[in-house]
Protein backbone atom coordinates (compact mmCIF):
# COMPACT_ATOMS: atom_id res chain seq x y z
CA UNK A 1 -154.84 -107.30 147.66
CA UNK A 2 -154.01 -103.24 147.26
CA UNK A 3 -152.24 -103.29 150.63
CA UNK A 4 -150.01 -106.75 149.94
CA UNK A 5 -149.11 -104.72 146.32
CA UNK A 6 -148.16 -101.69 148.50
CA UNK A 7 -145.88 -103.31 150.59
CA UNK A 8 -144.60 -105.37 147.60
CA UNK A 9 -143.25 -101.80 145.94
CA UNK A 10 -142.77 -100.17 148.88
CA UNK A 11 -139.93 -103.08 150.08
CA UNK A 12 -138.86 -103.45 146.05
CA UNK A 13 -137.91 -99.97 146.37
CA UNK A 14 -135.96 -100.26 149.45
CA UNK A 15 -134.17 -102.38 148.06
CA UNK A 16 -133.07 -100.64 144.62
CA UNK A 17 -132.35 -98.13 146.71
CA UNK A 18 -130.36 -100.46 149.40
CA UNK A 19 -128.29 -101.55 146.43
CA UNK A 20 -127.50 -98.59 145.00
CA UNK A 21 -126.29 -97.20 147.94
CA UNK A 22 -123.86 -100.17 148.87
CA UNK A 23 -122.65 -100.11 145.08
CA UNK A 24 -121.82 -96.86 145.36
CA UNK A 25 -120.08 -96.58 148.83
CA UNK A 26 -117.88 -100.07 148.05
CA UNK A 27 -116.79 -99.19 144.26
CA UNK A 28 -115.40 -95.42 146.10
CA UNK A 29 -114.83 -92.06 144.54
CA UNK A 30 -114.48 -91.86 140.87
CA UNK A 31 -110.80 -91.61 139.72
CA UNK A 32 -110.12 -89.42 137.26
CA UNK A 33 -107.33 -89.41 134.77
CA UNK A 34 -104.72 -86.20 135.69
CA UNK A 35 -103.60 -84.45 132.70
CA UNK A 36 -100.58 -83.64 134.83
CA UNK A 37 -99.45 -87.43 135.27
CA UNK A 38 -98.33 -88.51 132.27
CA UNK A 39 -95.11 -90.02 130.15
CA UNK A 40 -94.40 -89.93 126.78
CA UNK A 41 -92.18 -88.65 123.49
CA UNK A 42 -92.54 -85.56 121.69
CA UNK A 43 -90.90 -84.54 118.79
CA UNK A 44 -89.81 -80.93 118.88
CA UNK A 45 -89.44 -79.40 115.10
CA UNK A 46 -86.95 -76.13 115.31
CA UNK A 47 -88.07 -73.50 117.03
CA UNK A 48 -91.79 -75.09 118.15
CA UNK A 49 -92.89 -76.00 121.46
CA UNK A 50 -95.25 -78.62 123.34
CA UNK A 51 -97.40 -78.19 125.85
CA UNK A 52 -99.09 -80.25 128.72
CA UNK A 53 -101.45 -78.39 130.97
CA UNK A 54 -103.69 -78.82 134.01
CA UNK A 55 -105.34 -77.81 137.10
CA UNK A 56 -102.77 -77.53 140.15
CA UNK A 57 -103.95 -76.75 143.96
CA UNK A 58 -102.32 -74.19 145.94
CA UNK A 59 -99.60 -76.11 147.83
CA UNK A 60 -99.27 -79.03 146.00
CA UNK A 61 -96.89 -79.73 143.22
CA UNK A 62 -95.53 -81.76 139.99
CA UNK A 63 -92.53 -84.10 140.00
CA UNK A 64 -90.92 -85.80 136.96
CA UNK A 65 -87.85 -84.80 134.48
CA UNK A 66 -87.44 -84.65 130.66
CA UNK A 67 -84.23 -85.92 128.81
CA UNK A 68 -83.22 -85.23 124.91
CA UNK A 69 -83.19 -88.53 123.21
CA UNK A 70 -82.43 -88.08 119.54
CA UNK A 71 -80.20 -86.17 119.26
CA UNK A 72 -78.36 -86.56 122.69
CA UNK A 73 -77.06 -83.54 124.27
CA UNK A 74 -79.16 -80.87 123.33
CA UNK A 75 -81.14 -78.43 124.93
CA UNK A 76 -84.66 -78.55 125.62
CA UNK A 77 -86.65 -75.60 127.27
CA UNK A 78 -89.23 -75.36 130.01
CA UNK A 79 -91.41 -72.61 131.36
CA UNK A 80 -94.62 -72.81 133.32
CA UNK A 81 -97.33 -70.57 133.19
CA UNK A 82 -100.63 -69.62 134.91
CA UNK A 83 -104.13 -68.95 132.83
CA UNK A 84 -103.50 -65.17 132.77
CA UNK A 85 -99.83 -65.57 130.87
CA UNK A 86 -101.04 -68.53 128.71
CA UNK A 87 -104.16 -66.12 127.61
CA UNK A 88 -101.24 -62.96 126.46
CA UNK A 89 -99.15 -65.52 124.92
CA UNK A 90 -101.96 -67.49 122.54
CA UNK A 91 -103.16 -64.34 121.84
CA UNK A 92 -99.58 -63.43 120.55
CA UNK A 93 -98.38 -61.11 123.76
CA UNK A 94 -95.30 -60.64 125.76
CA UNK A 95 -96.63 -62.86 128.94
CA UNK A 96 -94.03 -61.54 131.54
CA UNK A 97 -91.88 -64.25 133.23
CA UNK A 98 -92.38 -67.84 133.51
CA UNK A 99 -93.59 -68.98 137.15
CA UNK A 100 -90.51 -70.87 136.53
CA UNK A 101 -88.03 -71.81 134.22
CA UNK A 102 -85.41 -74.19 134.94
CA UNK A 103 -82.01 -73.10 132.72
CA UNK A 104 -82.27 -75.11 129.66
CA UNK A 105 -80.31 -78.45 128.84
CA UNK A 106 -80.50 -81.70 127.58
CA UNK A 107 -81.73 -83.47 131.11
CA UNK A 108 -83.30 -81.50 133.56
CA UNK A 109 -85.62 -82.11 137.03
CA UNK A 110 -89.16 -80.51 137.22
CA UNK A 111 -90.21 -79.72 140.61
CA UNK A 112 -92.75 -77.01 140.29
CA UNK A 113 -94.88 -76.01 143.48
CA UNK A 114 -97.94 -73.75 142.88
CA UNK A 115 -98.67 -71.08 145.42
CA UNK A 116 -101.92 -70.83 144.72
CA UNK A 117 -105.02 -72.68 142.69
CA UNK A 118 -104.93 -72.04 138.72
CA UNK A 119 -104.21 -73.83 135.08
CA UNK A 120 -100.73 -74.18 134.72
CA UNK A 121 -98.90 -74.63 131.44
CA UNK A 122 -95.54 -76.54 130.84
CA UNK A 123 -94.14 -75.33 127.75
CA UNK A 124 -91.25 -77.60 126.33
CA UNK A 125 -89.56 -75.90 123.45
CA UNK A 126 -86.43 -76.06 121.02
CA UNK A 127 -84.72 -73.43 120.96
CA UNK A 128 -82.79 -73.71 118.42
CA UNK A 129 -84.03 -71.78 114.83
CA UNK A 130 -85.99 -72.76 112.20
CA UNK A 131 -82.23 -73.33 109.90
CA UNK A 132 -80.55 -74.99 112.01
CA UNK A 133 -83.00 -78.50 110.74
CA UNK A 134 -82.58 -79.61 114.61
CA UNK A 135 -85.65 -81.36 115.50
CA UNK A 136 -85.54 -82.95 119.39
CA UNK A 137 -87.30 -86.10 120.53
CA UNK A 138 -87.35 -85.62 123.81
CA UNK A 139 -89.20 -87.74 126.49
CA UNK A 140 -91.13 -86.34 128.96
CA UNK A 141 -92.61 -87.61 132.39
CA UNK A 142 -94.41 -85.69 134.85
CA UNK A 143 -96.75 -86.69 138.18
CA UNK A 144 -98.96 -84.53 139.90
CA UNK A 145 -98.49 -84.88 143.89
CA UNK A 146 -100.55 -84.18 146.02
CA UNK A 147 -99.66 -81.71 149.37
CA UNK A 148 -102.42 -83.79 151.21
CA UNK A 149 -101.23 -86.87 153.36
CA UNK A 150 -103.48 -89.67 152.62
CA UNK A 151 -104.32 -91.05 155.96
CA UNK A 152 -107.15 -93.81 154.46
CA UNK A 153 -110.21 -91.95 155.22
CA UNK A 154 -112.69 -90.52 153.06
C-alpha cells in the first residue's frame, strides 16, 4: 500500500511539473509594455514641457515624429537626455547639451540612436512664454526599435 502511494505522488508530481514546463515554453517570454512605444496628445501650457522616458540599449534606437495640432504651425521643442543630465536638471541645474535636439518646429522626425545603455528623456516643450497664452496640443508618437535582427529563435 506505502509503495503504490509512493509511486502515486511521485508520477502526480511529474506531471505538475511536466505541465508547467510545457505551459511555460508554449505561452513564450513575457512581453512587456515599452514606455518608449507609445502615441498620444499632450497639451503644452506656455512655457512647460512633457516628458516620456525609458531604458534604451547601446545601438539601438527610437523612431516616430510629433506634429502641432491646435494651433497649427507652431513650434514645439525636443531634447533628449541621459540619467546624469535629467538628475542636474530636476534638481534645478544647467544640464549641458541635449544628446540631441532637433531645431524646433511645428512637425519634426525623431530618430535618436543611443551610443550606449542608459535612461533617456524626451523633453517636448513650448517655447513660447508664459504671456504669450499659447498653449500647444501637440501629438506625439514614438517606437522603440530594436538594433537586433529577429531571426525567430529564442
Amino acid at each position: 500500500m506505502t509503495g503504490a502511494l509512493r509511486s502515486v505522488i511521485v508520477i502526480g508530481v511529474c506531471l505538475v511539473l511536466a505541465y508547467s514546463i510545457i505551459t511555460a515554453v508554449l505561452s513564450g517570454p513575457p512581453v512587456a509594455a515599452d514606455p518608449l512605444t507609445t502615441s498620444g496628445m499632450y497639451s503644452l501650457g506656455p512655457g512647460n514641457t512633457t516628458v516620456i522616458s525609458g531604458e534604451i540599449t547601446g545601438g539601438d534606437f527610437v523612431l516616430g515624429n510629433y506634429s502641432a495640432v491646435n494651433p497649427p504651425g507652431v513650434n514645439v521643442t525636443l531634447s533628449v537626455y541621459n540619467s546624469t543630465q535629467w538628475a542636474v536638471l530636476t534638481s534645478g541645474g544647467l544640464p549641458g547639451p541635449a544628446q540631441w535636439s532637433p531645431n524646433p518646429g511645428p512637425e519634426v522626425r525623431i530618430l535618436y540612436s543611443a551610443a550606449y545603455t542608459d535612461t533617456f528623456y524626451f523633453v517636448f516643450g513650448n517655447p513660447y512664454p508664459l504671456w504669450s497664452n499659447i498653449t500647444i496640443n501637440v501629438y506625439i508618437v514614438t517606437e522603440y526599435e530594436s538594433n537586433v535582427a529577429d531571426d525567430g529563435f529564442a
